[in-house]
Protein backbone atom coordinates (compact mmCIF):
# COMPACT_ATOMS: atom_id res chain seq x y z
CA UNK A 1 0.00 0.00 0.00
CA UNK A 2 2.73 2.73 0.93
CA UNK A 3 4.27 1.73 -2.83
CA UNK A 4 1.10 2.16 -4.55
CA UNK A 5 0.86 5.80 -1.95
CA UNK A 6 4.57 6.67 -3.35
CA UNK A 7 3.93 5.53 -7.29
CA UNK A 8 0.28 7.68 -7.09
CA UNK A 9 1.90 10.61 -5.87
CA UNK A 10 5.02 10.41 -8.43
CA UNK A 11 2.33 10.05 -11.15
CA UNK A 12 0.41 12.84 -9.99
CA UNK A 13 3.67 15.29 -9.72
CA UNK A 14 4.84 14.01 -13.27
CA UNK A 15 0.97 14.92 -14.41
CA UNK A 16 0.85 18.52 -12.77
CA UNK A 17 4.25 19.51 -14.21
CA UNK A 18 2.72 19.96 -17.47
CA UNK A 19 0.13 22.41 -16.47
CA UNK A 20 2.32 25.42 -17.08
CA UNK A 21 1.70 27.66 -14.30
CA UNK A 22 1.59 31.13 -14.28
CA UNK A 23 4.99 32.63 -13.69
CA UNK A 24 8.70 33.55 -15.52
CA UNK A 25 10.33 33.03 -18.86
CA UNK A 26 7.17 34.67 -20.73
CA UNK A 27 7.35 39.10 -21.75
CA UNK A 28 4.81 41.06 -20.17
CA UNK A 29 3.67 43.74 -22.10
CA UNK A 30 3.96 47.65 -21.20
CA UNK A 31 1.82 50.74 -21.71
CA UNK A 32 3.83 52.85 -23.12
CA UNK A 33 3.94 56.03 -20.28
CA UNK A 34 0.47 58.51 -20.65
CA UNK A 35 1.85 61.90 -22.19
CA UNK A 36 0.26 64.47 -19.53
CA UNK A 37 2.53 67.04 -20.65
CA UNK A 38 0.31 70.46 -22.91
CA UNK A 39 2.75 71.60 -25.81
CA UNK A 40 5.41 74.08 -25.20
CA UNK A 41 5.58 77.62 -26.87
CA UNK A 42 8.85 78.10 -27.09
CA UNK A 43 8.56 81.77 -28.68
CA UNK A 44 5.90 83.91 -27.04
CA UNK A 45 2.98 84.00 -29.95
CA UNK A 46 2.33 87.18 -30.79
CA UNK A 47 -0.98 89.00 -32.78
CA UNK A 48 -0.79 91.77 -35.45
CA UNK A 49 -3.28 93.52 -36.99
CA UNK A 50 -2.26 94.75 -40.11
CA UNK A 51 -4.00 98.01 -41.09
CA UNK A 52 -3.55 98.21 -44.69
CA UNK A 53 -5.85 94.51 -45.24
CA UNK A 54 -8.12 94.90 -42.01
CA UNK A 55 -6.53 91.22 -40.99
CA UNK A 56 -4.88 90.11 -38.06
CA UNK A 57 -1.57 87.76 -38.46
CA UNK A 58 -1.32 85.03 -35.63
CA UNK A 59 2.27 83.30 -35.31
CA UNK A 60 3.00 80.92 -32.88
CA UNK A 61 6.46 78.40 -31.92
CA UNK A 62 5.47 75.52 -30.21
CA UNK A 63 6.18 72.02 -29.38
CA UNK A 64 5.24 68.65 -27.67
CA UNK A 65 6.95 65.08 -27.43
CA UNK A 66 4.31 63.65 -28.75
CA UNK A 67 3.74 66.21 -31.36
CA UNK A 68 1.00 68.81 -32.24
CA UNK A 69 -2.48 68.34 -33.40
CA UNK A 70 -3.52 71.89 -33.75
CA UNK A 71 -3.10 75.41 -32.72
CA UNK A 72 -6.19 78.13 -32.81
CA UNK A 73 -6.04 81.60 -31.91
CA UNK A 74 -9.53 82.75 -30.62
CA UNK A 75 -10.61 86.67 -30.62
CA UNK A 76 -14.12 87.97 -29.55
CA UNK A 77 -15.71 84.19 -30.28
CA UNK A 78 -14.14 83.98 -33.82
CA UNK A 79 -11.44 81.37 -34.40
CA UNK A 80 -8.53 80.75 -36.47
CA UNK A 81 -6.74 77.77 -37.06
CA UNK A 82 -2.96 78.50 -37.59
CA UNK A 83 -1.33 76.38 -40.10
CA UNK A 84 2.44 74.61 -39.37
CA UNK A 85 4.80 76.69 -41.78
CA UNK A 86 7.96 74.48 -40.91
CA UNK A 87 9.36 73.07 -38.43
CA UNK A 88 7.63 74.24 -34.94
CA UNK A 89 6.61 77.52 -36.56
CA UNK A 90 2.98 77.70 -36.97
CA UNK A 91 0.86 80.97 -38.63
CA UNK A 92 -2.76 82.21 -39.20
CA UNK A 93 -4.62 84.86 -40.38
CA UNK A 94 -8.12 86.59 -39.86
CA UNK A 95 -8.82 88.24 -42.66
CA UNK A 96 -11.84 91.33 -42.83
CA UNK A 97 -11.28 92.20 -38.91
CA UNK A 98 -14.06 95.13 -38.54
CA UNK A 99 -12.71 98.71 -38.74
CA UNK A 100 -12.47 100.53 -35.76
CA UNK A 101 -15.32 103.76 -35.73
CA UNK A 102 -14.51 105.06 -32.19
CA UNK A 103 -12.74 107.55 -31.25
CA UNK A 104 -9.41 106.10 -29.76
CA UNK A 105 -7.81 102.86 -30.66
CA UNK A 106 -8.92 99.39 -29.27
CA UNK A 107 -6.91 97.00 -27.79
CA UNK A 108 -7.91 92.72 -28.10
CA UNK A 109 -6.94 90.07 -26.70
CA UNK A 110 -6.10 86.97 -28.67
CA UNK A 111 -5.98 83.52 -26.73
CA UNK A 112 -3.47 80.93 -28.89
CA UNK A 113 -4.05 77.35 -27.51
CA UNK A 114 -1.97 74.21 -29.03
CA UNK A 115 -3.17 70.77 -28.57
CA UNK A 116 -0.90 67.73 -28.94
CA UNK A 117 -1.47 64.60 -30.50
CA UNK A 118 -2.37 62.56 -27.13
CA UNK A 119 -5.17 65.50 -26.92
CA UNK A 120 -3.45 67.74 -24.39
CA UNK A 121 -4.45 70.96 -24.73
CA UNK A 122 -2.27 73.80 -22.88
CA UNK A 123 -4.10 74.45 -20.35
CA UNK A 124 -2.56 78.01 -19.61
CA UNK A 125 -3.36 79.16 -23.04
CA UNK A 126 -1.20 82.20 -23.87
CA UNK A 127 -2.18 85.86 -24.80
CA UNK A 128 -1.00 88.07 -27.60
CA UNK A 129 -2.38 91.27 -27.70
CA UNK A 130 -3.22 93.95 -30.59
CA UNK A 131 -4.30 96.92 -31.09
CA UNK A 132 -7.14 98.23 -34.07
CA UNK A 133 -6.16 102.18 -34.53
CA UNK A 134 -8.80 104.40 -35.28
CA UNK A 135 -10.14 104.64 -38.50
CA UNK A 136 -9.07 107.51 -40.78
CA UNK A 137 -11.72 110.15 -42.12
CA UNK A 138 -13.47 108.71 -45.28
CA UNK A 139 -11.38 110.18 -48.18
CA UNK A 140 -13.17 113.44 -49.67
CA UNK A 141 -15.56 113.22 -52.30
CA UNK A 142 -13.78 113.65 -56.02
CA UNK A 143 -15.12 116.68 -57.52
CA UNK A 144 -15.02 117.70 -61.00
């Protein structure tokens, strides 16, 4: 009886060691780490209205390790999307900004936010400010 014990129990080991288990000699596989990181403007972006065409010109450096998705400049509701030029440099422009009819020149705010590719967005969205001088008297009427 104590063979037959021994023999049942060396059967049973020999039987189990097939079963695999759950541990070494396999790769476990690793999220890459969660970019939590907004982009990076590395120049400050800066806003110019340019009397001649009534437009404003946005430009904006920026960059992010995982790359850039999209930069917008937003003034008074209206946005424009700035367009990569090369390398970080990215530029936009809102064309037919209205004239300015008051009486002294206005001053806007323009808030430039860059999203990366892992959907970031820069939380602590940067200014650039312009100003819309007055506009001139109407040219006088052509007489003949």
């Amino acid at each position: 009886m104590k063979l037959i014990s021994i023999l049942a129990i060396a059967v049973l080991a020999v039987a189990l060691s097939g079963c695999g288990g759950g541990g070494g000699g396999g790769s476990a596989v690793i999220d890459p780490p969660v970019d939590v990181t907004g982009p990076v403007y590395t120049v400050a972006p800066t806003a110019e209205y340019v009397d001649s065409t009534g437009s404003v010109l946005f430009i904006a450096t920026v960059t992010d390790a995982s790359g850039i998705a999209s930069v917008k400049a937003v003034v008074n509701g209206v946005i424009t999307n700035l367009s990569l030029v090369s390398g970080n440099l990215y530029s936009g422009t809102y064309d037919n900004f209205p004239d300015n009819t008051g009486v002294t020149d206005l001053t806007y705010t323009a808030v430039i936010t860059a999203t990366d590719k892992s959907t970031n967005a820069n939380k602590t969205s940067v200014n650039a400010t312009f100003t819309v001088p007055v506009a001139g008297p109407p040219p006088p009427p052509i007489v003949n």
